[in-house]
Protein backbone atom coordinates (compact mmCIF):
# COMPACT_ATOMS: atom_id res chain seq x y z
CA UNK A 1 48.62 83.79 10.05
CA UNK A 2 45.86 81.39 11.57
CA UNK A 3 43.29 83.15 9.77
CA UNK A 4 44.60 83.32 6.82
CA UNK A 5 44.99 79.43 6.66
CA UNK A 6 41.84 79.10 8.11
CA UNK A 7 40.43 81.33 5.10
CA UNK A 8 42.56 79.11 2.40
CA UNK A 9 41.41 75.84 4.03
CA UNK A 10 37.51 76.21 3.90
CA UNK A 11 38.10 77.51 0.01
CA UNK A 12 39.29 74.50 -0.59
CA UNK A 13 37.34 72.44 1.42
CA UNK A 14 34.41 73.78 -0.16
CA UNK A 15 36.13 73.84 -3.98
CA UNK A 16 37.08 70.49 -3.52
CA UNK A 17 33.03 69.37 -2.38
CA UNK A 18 32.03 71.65 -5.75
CA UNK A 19 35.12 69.24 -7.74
CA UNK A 20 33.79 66.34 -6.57
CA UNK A 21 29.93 66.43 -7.11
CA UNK A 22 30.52 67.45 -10.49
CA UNK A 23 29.30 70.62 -10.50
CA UNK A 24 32.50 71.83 -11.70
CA UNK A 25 33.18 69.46 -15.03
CA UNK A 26 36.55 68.23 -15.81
CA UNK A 27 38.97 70.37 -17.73
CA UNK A 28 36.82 73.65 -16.27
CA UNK A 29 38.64 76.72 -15.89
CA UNK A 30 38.66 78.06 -12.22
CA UNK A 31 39.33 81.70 -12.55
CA UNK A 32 41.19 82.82 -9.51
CA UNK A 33 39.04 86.77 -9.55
CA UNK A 34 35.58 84.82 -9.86
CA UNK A 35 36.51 82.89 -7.03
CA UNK A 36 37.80 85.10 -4.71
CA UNK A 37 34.73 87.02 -5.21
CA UNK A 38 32.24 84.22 -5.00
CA UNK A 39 34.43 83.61 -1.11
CA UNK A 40 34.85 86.69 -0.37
CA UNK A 41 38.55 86.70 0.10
CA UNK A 42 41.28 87.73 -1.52
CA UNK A 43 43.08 85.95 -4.07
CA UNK A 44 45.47 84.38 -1.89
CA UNK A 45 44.21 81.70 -0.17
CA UNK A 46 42.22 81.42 -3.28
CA UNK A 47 45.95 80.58 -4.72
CA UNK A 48 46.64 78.36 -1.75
CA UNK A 49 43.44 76.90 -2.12
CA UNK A 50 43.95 75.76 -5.66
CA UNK A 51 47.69 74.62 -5.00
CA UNK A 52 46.35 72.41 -2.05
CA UNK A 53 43.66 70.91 -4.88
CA UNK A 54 46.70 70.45 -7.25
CA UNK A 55 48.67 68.31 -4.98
CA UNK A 56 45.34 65.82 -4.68
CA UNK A 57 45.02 65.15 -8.44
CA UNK A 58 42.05 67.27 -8.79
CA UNK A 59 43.40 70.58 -10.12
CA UNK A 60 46.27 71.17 -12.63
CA UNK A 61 47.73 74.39 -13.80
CA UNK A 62 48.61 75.67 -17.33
CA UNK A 63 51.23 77.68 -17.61
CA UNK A 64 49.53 81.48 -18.79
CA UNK A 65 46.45 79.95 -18.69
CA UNK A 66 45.54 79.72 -15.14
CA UNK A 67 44.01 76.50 -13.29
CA UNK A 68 41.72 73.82 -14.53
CA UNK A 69 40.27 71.15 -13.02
CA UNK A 70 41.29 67.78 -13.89
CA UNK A 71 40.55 65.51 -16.80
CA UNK A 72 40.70 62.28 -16.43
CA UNK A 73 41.40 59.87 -19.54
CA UNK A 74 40.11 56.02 -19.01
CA UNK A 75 43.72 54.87 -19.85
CA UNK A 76 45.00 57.31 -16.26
CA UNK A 77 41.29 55.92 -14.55
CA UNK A 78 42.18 52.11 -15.05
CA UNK A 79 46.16 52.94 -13.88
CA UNK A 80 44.72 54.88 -10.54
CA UNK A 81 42.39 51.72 -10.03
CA UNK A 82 45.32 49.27 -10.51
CA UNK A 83 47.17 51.21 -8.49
CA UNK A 84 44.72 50.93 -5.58
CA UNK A 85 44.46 47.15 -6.08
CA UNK A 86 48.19 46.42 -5.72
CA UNK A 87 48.30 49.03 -2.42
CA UNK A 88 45.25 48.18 -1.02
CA UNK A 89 45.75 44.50 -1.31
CA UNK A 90 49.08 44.44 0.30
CA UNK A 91 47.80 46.92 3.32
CA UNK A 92 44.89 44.38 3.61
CA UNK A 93 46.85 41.11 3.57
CA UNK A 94 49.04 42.68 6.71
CA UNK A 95 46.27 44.26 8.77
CA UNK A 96 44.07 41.05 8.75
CA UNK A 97 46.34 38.76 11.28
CA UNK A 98 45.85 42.54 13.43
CA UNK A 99 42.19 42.63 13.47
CA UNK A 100 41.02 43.08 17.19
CA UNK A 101 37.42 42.52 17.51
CA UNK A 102 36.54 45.94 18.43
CA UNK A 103 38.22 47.48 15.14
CA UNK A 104 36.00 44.62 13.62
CA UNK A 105 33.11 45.90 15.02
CA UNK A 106 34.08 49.69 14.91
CA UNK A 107 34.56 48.60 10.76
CA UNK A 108 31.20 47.05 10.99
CA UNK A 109 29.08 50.21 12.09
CA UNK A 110 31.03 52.50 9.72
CA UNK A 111 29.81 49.86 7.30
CA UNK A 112 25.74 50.83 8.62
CA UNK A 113 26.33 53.97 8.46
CA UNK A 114 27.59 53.75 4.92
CA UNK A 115 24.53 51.28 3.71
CA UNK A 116 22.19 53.46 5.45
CA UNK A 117 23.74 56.23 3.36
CA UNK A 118 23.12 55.00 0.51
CA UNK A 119 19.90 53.46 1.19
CA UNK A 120 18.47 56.43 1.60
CA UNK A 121 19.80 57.85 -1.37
CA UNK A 122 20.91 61.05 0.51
CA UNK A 123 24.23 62.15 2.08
CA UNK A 124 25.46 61.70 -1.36
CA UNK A 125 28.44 63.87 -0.55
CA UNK A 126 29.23 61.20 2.27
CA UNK A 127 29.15 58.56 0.27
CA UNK A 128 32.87 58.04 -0.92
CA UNK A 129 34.04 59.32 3.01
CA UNK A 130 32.06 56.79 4.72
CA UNK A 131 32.95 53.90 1.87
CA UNK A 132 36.72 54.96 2.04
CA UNK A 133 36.20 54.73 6.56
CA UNK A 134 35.45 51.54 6.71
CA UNK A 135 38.42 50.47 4.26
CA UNK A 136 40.67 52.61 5.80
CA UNK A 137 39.53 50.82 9.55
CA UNK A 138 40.46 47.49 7.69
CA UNK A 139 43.86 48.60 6.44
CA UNK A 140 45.09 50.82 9.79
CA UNK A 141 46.50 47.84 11.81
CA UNK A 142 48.61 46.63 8.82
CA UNK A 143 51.20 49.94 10.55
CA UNK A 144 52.30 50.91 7.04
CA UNK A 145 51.70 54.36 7.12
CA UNK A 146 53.39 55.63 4.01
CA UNK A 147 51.13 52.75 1.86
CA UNK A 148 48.19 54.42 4.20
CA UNK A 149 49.04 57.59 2.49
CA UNK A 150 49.56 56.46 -0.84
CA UNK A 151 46.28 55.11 -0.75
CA UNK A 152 44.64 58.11 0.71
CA UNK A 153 45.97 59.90 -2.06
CA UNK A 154 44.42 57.69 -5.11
CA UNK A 155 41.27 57.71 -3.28
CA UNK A 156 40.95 61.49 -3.23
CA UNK A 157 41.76 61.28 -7.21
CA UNK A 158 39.21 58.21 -7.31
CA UNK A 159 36.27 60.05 -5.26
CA UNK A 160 34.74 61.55 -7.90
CA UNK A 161 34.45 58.63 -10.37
CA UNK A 162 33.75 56.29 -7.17
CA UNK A 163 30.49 58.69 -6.23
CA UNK A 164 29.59 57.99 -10.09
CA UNK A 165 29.75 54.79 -10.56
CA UNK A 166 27.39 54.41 -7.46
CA UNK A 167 25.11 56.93 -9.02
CA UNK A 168 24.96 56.08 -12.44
CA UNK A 169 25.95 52.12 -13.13
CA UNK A 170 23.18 50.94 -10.15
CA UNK A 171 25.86 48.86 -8.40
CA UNK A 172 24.88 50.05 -4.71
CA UNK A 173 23.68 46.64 -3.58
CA UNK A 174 26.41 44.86 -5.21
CA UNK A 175 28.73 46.95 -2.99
CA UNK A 176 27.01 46.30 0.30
CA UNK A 177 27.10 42.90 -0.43
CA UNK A 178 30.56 42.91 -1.46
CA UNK A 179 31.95 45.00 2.08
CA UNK A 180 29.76 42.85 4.20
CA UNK A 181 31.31 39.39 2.29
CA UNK A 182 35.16 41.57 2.74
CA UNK A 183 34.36 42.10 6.18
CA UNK A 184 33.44 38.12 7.21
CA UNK A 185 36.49 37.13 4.97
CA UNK A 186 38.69 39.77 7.68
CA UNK A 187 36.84 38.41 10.94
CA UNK A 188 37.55 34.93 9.50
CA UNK A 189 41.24 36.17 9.29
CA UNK A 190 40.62 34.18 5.49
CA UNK A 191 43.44 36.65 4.09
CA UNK A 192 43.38 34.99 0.49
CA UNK A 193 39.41 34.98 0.20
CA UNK A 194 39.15 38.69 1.59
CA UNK A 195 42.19 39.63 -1.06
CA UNK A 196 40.83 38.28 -3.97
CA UNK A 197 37.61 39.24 -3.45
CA UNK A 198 39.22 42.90 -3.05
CA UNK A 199 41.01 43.03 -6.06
CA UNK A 200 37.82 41.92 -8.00
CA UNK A 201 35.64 44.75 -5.98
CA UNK A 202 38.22 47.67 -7.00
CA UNK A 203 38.64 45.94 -10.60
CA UNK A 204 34.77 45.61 -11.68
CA UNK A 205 34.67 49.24 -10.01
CA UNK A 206 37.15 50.90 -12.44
CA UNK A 207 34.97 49.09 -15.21
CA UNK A 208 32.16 50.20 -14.04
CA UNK A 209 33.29 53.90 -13.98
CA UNK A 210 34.67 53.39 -17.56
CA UNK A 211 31.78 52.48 -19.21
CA UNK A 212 29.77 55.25 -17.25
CA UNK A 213 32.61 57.73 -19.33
CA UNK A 214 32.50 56.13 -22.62
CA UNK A 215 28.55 56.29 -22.42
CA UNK A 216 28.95 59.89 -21.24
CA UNK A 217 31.65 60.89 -23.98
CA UNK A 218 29.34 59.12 -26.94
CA UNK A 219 26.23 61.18 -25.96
């Protein structure tokens, strides 16, 4: 039984990368056969695979028509990102009275890491992980775990128009500035400053990714 999870888990570890980077296009059929033979396995962790992917936003199935992966609308983009602002906010606003120095500093060199990242222009598959570490080390002591999860979950939906907007809209430096300015605001423990500054960052994000679509979908 181990194996076979272990077989259903890197199919959709690996779909999920494929989802992600865009080399499979929203509203692309993934054919359950093709894939099973492109992995080697049979089709049911292929299934398992796919269901997993359904359950984060990034698949959907058709009834008789198999499984596609997602499409997202603007409208459903600019409801995720609000979404995001009125969870992440809250989780913020808690965890910043909870900041110990050394989950400061252990924010601050996931913030390096991620700057370095995308510095070098590499990594880009790291990208939205090492952006969505160092928010996640700033919202863990607010002990809300069912928000934590909630906000795991949009982010997963998010990741692929997150990576793009980086890519495409030339934003990168904004958004180091913009952690590094979120990060003083949490080691000042300035809990309005840091908030609205985060509901701006997520905000101008989702507009950023919007227009990146609407110049996509007119070309």
């Amino acid at each position: 039984m181990a194996s076979f999870k272990t077989r259903a888990q890197h199919v959709a570890d690996d779909l999920r990368k494929r989802i992600l980077s865009g080399e499979f296009k929203g509203a692309t059929q993934l054919r359950q056969d093709a894939l099973a033979r492109d992995y080697d396995v049979s089709r049911i962790p292929v299934r398992e695979a796919l269901l997993t992917l359904e359950a984060e936003g990034l698949v959907q199935f058709h009834p008789h028509r198999g499984a596609f992966t997602t499409e997202l609308s603007t409208a459903t983009i600019r409801e995720l990102f609000d979404l995001r602002v009125l969870l992440e906010c809250r989780a913020l606003a808690q965890a910043i009275p909870k900041l110990t120095p050394s989950e400061l500093d252990r924010a601050e060199r996931l913030l390096d890491q991620y700057d370095a990242a995308l510095d070098s222009g590499s990594d880009i598959d790291n990208w939205s992980e090492l952006n969505f570490a160092f928010h996640t080390a700033l919202y863990s002591p607010a002990q809300l775990p069912e928000t934590l999860a909630m906000i795991t979950h949009l982010n997963t939906k998010c990741d692929r128009y997150i990576r793009m907007q980086l890519l495409y809209t030339r934003e990168i430096q904004k958004a180091e500035k913009e952690h590094r300015e979120l990060l003083e605001h949490a080691r000042n423990k300035d809990i309005e400053a840091a908030c609205r500054l985060l509901d701006r960052h997520i905000r101008e994000a989702c507009e950023g990714i919007v227009a990146v679509l609407e110049n996509s979908l007119n070309h």
